[in-house]
Protein backbone atom coordinates (compact mmCIF):
# COMPACT_ATOMS: atom_id res chain seq x y z
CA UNK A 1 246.51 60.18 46.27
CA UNK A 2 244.72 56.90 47.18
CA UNK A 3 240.86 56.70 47.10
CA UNK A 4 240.35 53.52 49.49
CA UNK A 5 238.90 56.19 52.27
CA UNK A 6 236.32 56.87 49.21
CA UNK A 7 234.89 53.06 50.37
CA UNK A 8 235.48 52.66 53.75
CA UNK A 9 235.25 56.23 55.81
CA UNK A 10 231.52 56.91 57.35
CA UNK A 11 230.27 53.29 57.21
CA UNK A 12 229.79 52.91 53.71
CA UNK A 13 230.24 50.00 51.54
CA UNK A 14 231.93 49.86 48.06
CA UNK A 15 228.31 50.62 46.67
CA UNK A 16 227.68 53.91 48.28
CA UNK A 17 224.64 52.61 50.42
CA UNK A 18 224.80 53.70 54.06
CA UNK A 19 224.34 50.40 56.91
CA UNK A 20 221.45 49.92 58.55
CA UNK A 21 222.49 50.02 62.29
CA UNK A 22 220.47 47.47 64.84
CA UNK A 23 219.29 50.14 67.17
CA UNK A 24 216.43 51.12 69.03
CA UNK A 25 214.64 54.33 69.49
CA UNK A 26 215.03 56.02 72.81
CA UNK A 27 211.56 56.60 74.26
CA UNK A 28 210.48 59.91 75.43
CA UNK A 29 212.03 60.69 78.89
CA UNK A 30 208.26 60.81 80.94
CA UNK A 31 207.62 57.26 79.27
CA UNK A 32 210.92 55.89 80.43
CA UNK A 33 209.65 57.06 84.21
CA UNK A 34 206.27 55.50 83.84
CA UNK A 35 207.94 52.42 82.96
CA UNK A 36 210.28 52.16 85.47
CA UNK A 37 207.54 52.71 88.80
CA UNK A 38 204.90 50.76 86.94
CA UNK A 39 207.38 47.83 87.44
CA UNK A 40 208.04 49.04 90.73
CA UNK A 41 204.37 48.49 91.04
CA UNK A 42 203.95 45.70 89.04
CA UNK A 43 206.97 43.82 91.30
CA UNK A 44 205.59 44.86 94.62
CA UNK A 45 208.17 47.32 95.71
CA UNK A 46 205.16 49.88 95.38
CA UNK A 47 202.19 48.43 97.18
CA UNK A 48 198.75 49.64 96.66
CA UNK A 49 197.94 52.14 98.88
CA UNK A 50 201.74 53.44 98.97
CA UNK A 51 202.52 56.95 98.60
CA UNK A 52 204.81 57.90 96.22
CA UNK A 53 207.42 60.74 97.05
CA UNK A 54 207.09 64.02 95.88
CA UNK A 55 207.19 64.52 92.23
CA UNK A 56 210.49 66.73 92.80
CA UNK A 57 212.53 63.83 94.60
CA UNK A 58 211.20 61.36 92.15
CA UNK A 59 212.80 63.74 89.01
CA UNK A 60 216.19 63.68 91.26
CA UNK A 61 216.11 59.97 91.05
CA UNK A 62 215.32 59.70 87.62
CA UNK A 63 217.40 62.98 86.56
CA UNK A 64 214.37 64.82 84.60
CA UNK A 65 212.03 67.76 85.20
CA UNK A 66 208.63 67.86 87.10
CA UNK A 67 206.89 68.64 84.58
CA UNK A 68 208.05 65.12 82.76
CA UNK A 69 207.10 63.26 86.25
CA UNK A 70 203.86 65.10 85.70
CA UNK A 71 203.65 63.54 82.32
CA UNK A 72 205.01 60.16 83.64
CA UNK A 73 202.25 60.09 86.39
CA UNK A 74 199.32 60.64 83.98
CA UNK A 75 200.55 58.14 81.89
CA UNK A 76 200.07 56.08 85.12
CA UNK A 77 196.56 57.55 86.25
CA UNK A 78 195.52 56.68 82.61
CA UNK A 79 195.90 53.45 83.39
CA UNK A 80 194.66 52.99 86.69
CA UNK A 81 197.55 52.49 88.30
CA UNK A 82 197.93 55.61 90.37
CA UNK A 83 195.55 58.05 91.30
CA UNK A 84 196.55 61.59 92.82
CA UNK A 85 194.29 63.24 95.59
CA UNK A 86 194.38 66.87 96.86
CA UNK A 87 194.90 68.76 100.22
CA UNK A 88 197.06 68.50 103.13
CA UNK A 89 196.99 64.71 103.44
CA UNK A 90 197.02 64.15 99.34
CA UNK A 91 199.67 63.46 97.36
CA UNK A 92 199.63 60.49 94.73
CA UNK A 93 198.97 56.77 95.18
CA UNK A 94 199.45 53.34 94.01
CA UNK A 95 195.98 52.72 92.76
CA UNK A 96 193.76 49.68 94.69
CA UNK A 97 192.55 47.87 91.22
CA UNK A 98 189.19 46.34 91.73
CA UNK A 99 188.06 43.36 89.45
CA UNK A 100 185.65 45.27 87.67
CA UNK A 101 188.56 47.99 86.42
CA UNK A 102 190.64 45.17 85.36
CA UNK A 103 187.43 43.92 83.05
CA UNK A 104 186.56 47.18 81.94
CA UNK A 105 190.21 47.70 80.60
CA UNK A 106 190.54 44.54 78.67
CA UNK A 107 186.39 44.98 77.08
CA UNK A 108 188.32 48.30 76.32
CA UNK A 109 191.45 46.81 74.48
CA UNK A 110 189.66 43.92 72.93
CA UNK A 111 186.59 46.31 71.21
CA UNK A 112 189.17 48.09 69.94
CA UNK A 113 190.77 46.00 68.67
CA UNK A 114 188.46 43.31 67.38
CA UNK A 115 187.31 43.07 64.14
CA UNK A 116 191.07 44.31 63.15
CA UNK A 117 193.48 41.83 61.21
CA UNK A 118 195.09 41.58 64.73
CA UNK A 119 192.45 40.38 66.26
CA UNK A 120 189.59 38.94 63.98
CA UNK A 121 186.25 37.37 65.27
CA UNK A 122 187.79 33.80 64.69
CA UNK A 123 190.30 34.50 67.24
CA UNK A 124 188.19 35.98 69.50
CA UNK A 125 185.65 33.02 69.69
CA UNK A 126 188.64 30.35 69.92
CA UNK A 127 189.98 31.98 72.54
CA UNK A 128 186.77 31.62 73.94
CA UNK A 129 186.66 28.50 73.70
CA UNK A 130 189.72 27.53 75.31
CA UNK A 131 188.45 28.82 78.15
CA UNK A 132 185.45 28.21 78.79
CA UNK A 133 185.75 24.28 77.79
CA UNK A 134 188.11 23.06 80.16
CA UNK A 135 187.10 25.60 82.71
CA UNK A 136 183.49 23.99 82.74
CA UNK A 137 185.26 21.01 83.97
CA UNK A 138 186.55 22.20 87.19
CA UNK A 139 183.01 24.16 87.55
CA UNK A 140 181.06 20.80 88.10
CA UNK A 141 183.53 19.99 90.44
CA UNK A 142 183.26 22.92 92.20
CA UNK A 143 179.64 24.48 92.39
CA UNK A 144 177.33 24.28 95.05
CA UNK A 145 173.88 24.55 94.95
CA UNK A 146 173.61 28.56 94.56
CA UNK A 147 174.98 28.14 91.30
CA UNK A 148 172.33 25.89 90.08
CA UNK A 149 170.00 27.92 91.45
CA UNK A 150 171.24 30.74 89.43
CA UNK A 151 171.65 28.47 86.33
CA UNK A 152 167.83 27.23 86.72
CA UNK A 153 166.67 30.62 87.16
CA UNK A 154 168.50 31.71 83.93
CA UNK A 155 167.12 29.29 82.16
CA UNK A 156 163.44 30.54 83.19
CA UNK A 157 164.20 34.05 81.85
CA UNK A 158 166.23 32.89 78.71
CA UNK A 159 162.77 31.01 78.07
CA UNK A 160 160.43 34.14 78.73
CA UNK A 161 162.72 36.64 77.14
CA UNK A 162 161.73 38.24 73.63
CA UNK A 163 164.27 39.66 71.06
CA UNK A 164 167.66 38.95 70.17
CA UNK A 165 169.45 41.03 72.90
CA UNK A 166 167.63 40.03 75.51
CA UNK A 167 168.10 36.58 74.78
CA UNK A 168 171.66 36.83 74.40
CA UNK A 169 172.20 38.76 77.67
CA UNK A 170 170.41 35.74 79.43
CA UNK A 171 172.57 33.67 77.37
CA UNK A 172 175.81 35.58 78.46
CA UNK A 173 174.66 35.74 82.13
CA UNK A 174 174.26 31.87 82.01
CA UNK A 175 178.12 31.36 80.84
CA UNK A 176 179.07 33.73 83.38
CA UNK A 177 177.61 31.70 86.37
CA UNK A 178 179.43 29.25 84.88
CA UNK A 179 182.77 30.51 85.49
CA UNK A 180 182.18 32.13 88.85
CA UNK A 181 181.18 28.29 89.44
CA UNK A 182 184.82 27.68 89.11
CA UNK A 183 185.87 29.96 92.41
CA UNK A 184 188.20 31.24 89.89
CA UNK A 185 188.13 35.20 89.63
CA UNK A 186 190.55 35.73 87.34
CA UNK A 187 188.77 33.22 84.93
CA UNK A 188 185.69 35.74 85.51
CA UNK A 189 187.52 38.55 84.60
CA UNK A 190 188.67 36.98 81.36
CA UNK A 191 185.87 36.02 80.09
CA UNK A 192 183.21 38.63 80.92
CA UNK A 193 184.89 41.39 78.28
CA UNK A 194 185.24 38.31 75.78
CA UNK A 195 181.12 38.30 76.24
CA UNK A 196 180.46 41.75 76.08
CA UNK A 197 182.83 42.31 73.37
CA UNK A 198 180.80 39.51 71.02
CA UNK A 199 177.34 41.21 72.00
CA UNK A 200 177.62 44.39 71.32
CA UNK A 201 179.79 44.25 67.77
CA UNK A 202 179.26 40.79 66.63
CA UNK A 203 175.68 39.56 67.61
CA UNK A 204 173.76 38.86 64.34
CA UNK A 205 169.61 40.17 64.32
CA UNK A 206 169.34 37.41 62.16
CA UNK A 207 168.95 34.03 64.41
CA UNK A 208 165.57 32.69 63.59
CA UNK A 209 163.25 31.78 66.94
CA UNK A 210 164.46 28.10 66.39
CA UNK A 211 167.77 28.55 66.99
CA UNK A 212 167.37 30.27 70.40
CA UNK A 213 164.85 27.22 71.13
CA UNK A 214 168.01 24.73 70.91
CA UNK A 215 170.43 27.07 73.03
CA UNK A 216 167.88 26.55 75.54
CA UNK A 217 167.94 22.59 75.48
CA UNK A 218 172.06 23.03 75.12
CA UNK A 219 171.94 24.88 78.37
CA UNK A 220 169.52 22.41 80.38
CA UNK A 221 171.83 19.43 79.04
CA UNK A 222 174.70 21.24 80.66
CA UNK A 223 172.86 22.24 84.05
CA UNK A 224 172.02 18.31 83.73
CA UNK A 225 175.92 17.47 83.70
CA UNK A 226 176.58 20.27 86.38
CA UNK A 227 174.56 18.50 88.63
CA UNK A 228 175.82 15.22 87.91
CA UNK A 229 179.54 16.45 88.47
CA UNK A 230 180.32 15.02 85.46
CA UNK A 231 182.93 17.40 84.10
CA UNK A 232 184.19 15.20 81.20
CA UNK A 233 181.04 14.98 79.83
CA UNK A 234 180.13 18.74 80.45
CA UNK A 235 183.31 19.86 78.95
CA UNK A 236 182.14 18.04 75.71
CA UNK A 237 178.84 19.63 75.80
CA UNK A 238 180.14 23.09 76.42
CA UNK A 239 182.27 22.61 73.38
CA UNK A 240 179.24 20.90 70.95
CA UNK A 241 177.30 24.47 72.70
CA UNK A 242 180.07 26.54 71.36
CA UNK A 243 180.45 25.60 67.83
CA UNK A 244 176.52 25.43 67.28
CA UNK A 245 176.25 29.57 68.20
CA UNK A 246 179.32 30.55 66.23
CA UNK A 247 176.95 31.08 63.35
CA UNK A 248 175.07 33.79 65.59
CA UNK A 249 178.38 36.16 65.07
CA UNK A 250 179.47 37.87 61.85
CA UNK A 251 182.10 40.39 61.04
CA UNK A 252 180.66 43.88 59.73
């Protein structure tokens, strides 16, 4: 009797080894549904504010249980994209997302997350600068006179402030005049976790007096440039700023 089917039958080569197949892993059924109406959301065919049909006719469409909608609609609420409310007039809805979620999420993702080999302080403070230097640039074309009011008057209480956190929250609420400057919110948004994020796990005690005494003249040379409109120039000074205080962050 022949012995070929020995080699060939079940996918096997001439060595006995099973092949690898390309395929993916299904995901659970509840995480397929959240998937598929948080791009319904995502696209617009679910508008915030929209109620979304009972959780019975959404498991006909989909072809699952309630109790995995149930699931699939947590996962949702857990990210802020729905939110269910109770009573006669309740039922769930596509979530209105204010700016201050959206920061609180990524502050969230990036703590998390920092310090890790996927995202190590290096990263984290070039990103930051790739922001905030070219952004500075369309902020002295854009700010008006509140903002350097605001930048003046942050100066004043980076000056009086005493101890390392305080001086650094004057110094983060200085950048982030800066950036609402711009009339961008999204920019805003960005950046504020990126500050928080460096404060609260990266911020060395170790700064001597001196060094907060020359982040003080960096900031009045680029309220100088603000007011001059002079983004070029401003954009170079944001970037000398930048590189000076990297030594004010350390990894634990």
């Amino acid at each position: 009797m022949s012995s070929t089917n020995d080699n060939t039958s079940g996918g096997r080569s001439g060595t006995g080894a099973a092949t690898a197949l390309p395929v993916s892993r299904l995901r659970p059924a509840y995480q397929q549904v959240a998937d598929q109406l948080r791009e319904l959301i995502l696209d617009g065919s679910l508008a915030p504010g929209d109620r979304l049909p009972p959780e019975g006719e959404i498991g006909g469409n989909f072809g699952v249980s309630r109790s995995t909608v149930r699931e699939a609609l947590r996962v949702l609420a857990s990210q802020g994209l729905v939110k269910t409310v109770r009573g006669t007039t309740g039922g769930t809805f596509v979530s209105h997302i204010e700016p201050d979620q959206i920061s609180d999420f990524l502050e969230a993702g990036i703590g998390l997350m920092s310090g890790s080999a996927a995202l190590p302080l290096a990263a984290i403070l070039e990103a930051r600068e790739m922001l905030e230097v070219p952004a500075i640039a369309v902020a002295a074309e854009r700010r008006q006179q509140k903002h350097l009011d605001a930048l003046h008057a942050a100066i004043e209480r980076e000056q009086r402030s005493r101890g390392r956190s305080m001086k650094f929250q004057e110094h983060r609420h200085f950048h982030g005049i800066i950036m609402e400057a711009t009339g961008n919110g999204l920019l805003t948004m960005m950046t504020q976790p990126v500050f928080h994020v460096l404060r609260s796990r990266f911020l060395s005690a170790d700064e001597p007096t001196e060094f907060w005494a020359q982040v003080d003249e960096q900031h009045e040379r680029i309220i100088t440039l603000l007011e001059a409109r002079d983004g070029e120039a401003a954009s170079a000074a944001m970037r000398d700023h930048l590189h000076y205080i990297r030594p004010a962050y350390h990894e634990s």
